[in-house]
PDB file of N, CA and C in Angstrom:
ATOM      1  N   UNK A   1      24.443  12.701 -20.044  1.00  0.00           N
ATOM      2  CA  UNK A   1      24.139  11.869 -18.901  1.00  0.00           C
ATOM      3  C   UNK A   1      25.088  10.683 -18.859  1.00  0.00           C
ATOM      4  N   UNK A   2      25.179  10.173 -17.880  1.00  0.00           N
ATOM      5  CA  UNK A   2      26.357   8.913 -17.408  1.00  0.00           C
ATOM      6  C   UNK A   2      25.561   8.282 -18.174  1.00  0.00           C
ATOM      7  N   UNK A   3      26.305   6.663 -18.561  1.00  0.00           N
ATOM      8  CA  UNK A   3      25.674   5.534 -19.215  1.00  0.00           C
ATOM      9  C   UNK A   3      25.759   4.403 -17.562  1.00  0.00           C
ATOM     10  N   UNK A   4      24.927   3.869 -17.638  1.00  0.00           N
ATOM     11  CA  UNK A   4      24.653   2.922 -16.601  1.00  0.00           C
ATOM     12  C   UNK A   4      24.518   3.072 -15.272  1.00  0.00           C
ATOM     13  N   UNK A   5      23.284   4.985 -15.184  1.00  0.00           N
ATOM     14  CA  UNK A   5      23.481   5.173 -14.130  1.00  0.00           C
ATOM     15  C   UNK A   5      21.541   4.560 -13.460  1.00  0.00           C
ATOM     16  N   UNK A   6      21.076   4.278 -14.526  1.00  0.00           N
ATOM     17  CA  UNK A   6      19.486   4.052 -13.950  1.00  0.00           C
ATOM     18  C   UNK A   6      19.311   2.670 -14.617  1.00  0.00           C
ATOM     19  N   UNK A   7      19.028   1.776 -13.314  1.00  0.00           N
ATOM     20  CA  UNK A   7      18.730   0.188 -13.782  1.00  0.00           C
ATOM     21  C   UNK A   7      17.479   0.039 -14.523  1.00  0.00           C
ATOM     22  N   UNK A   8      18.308  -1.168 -15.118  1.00  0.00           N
ATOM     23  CA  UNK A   8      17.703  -1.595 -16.900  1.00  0.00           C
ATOM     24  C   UNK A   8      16.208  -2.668 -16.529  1.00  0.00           C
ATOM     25  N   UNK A   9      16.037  -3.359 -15.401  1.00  0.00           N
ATOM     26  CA  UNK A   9      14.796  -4.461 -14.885  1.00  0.00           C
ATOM     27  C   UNK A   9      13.658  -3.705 -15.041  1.00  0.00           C
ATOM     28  N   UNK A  10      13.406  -2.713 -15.548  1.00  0.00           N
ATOM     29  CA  UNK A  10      11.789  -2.202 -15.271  1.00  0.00           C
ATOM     30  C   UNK A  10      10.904  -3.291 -15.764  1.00  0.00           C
ATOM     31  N   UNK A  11       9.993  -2.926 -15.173  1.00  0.00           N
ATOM     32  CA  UNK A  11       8.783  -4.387 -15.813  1.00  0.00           C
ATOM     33  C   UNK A  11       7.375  -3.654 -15.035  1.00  0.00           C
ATOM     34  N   UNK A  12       6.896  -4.164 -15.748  1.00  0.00           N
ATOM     35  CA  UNK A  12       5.057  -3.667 -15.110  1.00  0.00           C
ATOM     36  C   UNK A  12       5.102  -4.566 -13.850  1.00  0.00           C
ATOM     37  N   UNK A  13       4.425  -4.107 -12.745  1.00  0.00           N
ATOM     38  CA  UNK A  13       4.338  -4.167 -11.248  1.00  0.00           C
ATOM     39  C   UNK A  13       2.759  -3.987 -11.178  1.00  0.00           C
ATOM     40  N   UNK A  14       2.073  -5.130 -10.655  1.00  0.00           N
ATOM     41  CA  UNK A  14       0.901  -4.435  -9.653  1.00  0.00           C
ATOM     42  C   UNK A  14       0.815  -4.193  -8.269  1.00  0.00           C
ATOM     43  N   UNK A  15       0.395  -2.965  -7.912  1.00  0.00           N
ATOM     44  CA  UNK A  15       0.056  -2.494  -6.640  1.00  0.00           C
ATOM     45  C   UNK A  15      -0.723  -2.626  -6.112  1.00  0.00           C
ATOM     46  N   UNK A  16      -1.279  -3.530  -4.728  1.00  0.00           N
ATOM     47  CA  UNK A  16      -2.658  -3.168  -4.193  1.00  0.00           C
ATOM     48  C   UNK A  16      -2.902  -2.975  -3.239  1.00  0.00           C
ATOM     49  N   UNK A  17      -3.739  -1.741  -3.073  1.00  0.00           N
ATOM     50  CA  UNK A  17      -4.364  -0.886  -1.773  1.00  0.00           C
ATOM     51  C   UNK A  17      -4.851  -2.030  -0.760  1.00  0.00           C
ATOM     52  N   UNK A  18      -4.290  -3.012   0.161  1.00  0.00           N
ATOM     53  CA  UNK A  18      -5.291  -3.259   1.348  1.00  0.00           C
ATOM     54  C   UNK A  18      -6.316  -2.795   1.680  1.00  0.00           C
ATOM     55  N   UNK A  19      -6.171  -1.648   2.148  1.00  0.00           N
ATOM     56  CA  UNK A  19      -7.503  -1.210   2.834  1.00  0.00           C
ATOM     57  C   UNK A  19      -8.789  -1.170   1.865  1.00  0.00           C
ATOM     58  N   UNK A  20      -8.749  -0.927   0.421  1.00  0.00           N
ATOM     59  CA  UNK A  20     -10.145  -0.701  -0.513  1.00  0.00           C
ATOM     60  C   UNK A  20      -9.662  -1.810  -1.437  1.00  0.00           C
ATOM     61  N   UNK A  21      -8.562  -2.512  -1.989  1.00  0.00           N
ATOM     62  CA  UNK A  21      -8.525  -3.830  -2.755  1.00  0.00           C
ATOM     63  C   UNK A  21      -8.718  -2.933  -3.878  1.00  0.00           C
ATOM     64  N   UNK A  22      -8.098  -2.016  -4.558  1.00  0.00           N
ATOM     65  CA  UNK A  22      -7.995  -1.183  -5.231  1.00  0.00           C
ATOM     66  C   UNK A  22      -6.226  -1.558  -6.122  1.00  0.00           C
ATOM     67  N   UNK A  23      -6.678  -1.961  -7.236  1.00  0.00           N
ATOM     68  CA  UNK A  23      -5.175  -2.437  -7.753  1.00  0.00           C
ATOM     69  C   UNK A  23      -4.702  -1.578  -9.696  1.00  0.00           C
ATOM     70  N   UNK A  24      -3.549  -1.173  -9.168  1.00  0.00           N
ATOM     71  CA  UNK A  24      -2.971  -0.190 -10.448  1.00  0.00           C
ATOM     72  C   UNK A  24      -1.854  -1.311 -10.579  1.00  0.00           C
ATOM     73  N   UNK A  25      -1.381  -0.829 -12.139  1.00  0.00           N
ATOM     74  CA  UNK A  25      -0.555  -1.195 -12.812  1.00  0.00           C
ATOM     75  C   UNK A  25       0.626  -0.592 -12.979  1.00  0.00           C
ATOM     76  N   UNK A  26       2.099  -0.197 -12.597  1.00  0.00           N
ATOM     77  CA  UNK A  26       3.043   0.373 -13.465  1.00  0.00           C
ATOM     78  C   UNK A  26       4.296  -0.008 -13.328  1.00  0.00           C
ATOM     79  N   UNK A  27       5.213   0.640 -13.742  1.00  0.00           N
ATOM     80  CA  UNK A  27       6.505   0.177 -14.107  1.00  0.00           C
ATOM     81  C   UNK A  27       7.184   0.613 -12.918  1.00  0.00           C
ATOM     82  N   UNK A  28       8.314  -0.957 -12.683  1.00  0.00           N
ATOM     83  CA  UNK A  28       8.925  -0.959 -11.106  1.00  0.00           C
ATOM     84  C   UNK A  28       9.703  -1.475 -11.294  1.00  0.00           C
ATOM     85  N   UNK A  29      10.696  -1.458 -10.823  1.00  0.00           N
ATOM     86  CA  UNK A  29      12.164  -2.576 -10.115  1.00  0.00           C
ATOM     87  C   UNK A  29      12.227  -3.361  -9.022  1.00  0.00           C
ATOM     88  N   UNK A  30      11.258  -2.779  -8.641  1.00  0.00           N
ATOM     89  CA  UNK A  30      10.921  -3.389  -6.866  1.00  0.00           C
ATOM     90  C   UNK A  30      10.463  -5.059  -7.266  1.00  0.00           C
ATOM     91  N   UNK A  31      10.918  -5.986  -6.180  1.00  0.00           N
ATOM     92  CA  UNK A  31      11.218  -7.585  -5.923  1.00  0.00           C
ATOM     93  C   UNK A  31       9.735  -7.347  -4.939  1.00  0.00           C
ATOM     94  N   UNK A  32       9.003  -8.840  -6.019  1.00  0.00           N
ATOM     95  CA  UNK A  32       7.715  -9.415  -5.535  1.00  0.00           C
ATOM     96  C   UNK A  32       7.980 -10.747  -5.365  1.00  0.00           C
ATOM     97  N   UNK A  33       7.080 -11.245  -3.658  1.00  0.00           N
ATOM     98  CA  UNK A  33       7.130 -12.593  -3.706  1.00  0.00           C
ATOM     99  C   UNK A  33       6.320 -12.969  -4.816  1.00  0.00           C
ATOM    100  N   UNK A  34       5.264 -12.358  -4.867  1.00  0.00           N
ATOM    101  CA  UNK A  34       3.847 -12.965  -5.058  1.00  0.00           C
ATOM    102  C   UNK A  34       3.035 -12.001  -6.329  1.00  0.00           C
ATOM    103  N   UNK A  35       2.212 -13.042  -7.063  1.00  0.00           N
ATOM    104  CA  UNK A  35       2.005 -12.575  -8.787  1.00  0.00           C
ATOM    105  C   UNK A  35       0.218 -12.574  -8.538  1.00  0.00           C
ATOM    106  N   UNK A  36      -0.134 -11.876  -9.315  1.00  0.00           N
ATOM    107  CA  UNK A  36      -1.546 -11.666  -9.766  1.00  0.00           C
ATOM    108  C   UNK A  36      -2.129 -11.479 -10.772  1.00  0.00           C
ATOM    109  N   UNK A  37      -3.115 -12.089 -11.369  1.00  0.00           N
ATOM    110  CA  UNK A  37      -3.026 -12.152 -12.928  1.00  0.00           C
ATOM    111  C   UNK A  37      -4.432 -11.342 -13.080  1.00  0.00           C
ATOM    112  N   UNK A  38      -4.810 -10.518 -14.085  1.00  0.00           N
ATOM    113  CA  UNK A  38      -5.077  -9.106 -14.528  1.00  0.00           C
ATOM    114  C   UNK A  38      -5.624  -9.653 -15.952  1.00  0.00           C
ATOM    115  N   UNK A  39      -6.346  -9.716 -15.986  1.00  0.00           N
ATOM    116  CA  UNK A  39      -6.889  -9.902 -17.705  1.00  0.00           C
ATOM    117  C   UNK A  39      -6.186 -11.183 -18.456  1.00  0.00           C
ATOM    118  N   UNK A  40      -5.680 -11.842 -17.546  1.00  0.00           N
ATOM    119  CA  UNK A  40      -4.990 -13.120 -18.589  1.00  0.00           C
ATOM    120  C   UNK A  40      -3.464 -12.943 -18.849  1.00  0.00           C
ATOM    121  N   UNK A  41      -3.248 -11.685 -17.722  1.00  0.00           N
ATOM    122  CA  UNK A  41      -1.710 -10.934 -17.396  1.00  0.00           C
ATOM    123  C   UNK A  41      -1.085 -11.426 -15.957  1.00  0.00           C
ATOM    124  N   UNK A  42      -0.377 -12.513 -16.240  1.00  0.00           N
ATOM    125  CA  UNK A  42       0.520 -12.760 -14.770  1.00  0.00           C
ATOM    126  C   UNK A  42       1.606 -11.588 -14.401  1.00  0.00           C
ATOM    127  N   UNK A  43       1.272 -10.509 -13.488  1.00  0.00           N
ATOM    128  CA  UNK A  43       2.497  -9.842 -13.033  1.00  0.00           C
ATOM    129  C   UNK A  43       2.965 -10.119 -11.998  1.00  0.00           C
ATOM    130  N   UNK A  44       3.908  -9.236 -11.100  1.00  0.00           N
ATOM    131  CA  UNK A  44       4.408  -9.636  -9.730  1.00  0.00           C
ATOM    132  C   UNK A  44       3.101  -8.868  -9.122  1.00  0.00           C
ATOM    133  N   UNK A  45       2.911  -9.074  -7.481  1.00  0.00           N
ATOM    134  CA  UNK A  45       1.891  -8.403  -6.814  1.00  0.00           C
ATOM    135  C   UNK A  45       3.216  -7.416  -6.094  1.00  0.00           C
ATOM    136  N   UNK A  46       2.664  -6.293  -5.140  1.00  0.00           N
ATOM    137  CA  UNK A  46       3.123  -5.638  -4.204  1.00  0.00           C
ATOM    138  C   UNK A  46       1.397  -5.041  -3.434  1.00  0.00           C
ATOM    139  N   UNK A  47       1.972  -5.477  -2.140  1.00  0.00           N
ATOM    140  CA  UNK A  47       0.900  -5.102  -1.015  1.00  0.00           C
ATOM    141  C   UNK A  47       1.020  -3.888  -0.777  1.00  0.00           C
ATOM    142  N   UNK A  48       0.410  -2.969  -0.620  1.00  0.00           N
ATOM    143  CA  UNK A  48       0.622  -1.582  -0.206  1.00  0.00           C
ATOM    144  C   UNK A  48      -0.657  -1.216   0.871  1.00  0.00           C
ATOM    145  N   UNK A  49      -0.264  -0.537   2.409  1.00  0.00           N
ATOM    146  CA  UNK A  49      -1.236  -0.157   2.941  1.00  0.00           C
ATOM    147  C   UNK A  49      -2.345   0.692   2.846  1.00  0.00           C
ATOM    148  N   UNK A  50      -1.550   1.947   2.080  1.00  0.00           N
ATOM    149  CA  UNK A  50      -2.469   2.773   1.292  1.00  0.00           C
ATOM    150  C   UNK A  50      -1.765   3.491   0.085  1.00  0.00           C
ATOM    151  N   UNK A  51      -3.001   3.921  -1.093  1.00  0.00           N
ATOM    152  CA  UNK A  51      -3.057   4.663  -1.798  1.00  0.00           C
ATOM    153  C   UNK A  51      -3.497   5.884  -2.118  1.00  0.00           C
ATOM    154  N   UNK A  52      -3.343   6.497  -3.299  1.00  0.00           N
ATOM    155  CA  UNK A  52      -4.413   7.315  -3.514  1.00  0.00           C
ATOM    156  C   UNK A  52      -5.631   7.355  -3.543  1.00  0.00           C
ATOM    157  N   UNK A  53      -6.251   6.011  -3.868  1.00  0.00           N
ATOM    158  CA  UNK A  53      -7.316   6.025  -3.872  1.00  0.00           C
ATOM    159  C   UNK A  53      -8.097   5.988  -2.186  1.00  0.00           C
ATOM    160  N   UNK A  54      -7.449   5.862  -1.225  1.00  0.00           N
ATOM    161  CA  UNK A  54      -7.673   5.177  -0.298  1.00  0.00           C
ATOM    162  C   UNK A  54      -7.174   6.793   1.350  1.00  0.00           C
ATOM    163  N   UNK A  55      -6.281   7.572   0.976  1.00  0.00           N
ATOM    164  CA  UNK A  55      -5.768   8.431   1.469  1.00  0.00           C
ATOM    165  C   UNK A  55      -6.672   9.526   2.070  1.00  0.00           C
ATOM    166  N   UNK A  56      -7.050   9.937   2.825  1.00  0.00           N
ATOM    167  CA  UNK A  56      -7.792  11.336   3.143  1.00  0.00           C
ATOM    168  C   UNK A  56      -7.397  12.493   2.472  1.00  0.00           C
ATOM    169  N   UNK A  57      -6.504  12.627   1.891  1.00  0.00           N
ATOM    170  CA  UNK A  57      -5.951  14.183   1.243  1.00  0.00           C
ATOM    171  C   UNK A  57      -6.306  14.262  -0.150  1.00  0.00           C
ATOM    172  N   UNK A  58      -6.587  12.648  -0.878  1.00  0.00           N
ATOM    173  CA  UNK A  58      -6.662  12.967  -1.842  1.00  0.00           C
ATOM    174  C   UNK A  58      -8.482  12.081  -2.365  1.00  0.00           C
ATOM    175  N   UNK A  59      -9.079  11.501  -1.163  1.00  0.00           N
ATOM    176  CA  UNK A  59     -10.521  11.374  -0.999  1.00  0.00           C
ATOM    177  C   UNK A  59     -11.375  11.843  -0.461  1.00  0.00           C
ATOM    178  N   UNK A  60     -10.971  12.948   0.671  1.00  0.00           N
ATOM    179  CA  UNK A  60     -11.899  14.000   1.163  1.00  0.00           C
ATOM    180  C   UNK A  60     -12.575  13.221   2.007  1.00  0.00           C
ATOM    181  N   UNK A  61     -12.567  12.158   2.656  1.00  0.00           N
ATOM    182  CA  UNK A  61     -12.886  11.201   3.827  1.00  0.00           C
ATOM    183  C   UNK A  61     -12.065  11.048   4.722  1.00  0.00           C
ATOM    184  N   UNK A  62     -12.088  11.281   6.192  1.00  0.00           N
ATOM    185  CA  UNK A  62     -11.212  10.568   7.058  1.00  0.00           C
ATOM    186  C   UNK A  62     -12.177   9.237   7.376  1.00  0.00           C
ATOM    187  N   UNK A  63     -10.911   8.873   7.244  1.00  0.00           N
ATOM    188  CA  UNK A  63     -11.040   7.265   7.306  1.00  0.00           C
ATOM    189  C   UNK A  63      -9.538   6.685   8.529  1.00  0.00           C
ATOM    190  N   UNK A  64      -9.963   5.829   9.075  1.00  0.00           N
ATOM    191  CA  UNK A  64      -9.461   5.080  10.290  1.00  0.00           C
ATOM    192  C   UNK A  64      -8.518   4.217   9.740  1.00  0.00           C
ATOM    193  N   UNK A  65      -7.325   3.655   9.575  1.00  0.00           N
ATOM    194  CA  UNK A  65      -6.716   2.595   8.695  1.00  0.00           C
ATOM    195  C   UNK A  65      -5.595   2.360   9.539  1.00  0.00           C
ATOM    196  N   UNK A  66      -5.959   1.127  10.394  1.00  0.00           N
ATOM    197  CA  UNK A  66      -5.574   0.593  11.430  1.00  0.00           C
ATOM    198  C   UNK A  66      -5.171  -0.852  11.354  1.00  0.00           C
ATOM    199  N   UNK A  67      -3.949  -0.900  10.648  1.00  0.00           N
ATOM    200  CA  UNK A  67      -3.349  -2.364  10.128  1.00  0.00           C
ATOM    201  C   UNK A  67      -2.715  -3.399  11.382  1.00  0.00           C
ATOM    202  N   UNK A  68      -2.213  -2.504  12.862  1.00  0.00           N
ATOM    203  CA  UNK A  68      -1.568  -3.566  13.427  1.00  0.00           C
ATOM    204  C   UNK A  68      -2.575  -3.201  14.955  1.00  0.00           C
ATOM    205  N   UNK A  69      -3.148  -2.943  15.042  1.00  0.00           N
ATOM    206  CA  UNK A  69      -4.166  -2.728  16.071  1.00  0.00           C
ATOM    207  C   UNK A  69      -3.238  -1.632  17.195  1.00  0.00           C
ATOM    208  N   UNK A  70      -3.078  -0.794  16.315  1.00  0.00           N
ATOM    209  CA  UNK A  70      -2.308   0.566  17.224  1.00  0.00           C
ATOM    210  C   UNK A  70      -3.153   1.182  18.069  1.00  0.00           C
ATOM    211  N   UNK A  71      -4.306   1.200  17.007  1.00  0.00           N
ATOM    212  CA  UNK A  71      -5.540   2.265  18.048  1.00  0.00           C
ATOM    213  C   UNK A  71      -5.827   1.822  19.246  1.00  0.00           C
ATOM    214  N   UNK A  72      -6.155   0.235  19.484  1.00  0.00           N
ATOM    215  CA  UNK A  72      -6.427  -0.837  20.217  1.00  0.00           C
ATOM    216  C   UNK A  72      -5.476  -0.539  21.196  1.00  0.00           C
ATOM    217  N   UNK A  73      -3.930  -0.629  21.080  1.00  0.00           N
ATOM    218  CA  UNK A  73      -2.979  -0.095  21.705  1.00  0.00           C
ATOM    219  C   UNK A  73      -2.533   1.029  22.899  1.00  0.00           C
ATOM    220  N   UNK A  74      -3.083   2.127  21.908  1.00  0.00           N
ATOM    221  CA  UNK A  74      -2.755   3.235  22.304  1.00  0.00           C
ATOM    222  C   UNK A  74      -4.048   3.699  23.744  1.00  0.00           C
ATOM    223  N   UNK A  75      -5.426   2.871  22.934  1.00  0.00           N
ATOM    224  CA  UNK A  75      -6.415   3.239  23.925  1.00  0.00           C
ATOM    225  C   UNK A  75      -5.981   2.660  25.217  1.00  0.00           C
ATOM    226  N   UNK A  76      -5.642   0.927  25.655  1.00  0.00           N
ATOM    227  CA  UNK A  76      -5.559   0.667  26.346  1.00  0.00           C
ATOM    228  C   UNK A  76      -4.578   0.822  27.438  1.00  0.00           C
ATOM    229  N   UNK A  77      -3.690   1.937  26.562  1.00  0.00           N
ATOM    230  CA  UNK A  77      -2.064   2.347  27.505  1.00  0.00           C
ATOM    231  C   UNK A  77      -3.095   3.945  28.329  1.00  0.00           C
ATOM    232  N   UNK A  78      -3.373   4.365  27.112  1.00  0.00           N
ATOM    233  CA  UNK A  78      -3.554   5.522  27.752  1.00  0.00           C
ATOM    234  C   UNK A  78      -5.247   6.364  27.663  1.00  0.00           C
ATOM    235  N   UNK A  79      -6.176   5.672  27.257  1.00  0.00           N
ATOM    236  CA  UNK A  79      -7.700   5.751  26.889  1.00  0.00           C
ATOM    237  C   UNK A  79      -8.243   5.730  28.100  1.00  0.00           C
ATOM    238  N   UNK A  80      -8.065   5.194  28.894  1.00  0.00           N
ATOM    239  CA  UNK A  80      -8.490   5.318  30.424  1.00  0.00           C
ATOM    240  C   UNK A  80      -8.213   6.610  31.388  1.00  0.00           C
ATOM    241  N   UNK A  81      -7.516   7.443  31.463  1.00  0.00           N
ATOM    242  CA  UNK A  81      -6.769   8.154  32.026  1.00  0.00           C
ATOM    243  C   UNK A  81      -8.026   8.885  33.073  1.00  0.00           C
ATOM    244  N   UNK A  82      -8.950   9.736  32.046  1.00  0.00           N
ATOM    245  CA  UNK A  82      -9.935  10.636  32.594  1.00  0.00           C
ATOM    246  C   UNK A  82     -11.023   9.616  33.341  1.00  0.00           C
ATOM    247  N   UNK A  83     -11.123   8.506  33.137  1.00  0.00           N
ATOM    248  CA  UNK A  83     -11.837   7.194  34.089  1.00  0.00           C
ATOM    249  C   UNK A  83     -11.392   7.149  35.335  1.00  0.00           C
ATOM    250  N   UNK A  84     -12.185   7.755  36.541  1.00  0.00           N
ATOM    251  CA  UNK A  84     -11.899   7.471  37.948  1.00  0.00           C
ATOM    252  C   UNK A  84     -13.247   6.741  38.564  1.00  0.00           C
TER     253      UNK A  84
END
């Protein structure tokens, strides 16, 4: 294998699900504004809209997960239509 082909910054990362506030731990490179502390553990945070825990494919729930008010959107462009 090449030498210096996979960056050396890994560091533990937390992730958390918005929609259920559902938060994992693992190893990332990815740039956090913002830290959250875990048992007396300051890491970086990362916001995530959804997860696994949180997903229909892998919770067997449909669930609605409507972060910028699309649904809201979409009804009022075109939710009316069959209304005379």
């Amino acid at each position: 294998m090449k030498a210096g082909l996979h960056p050396e910054n890994y560091r533990p990362v937390a992730f958390k699900d918005m929609s259920n506030d559902d938060t994992f731990i693992t190893r990332s490179t990815i740039n956090a504004k913002e830290t959250i502390e875990i048992n007396g553990v300051t890491f970086p945070l990362v916001k995530i809209e959804i997860s696994n825990t949180s997903h229909p494919f892998y919770t067997g729930k449909q669930k609605l997960v409507d972060t910028a008010g699309r649904v809201d959107k979409f009804m009022s462009r075109y939710g009316n239509r069959n209304k005379k």
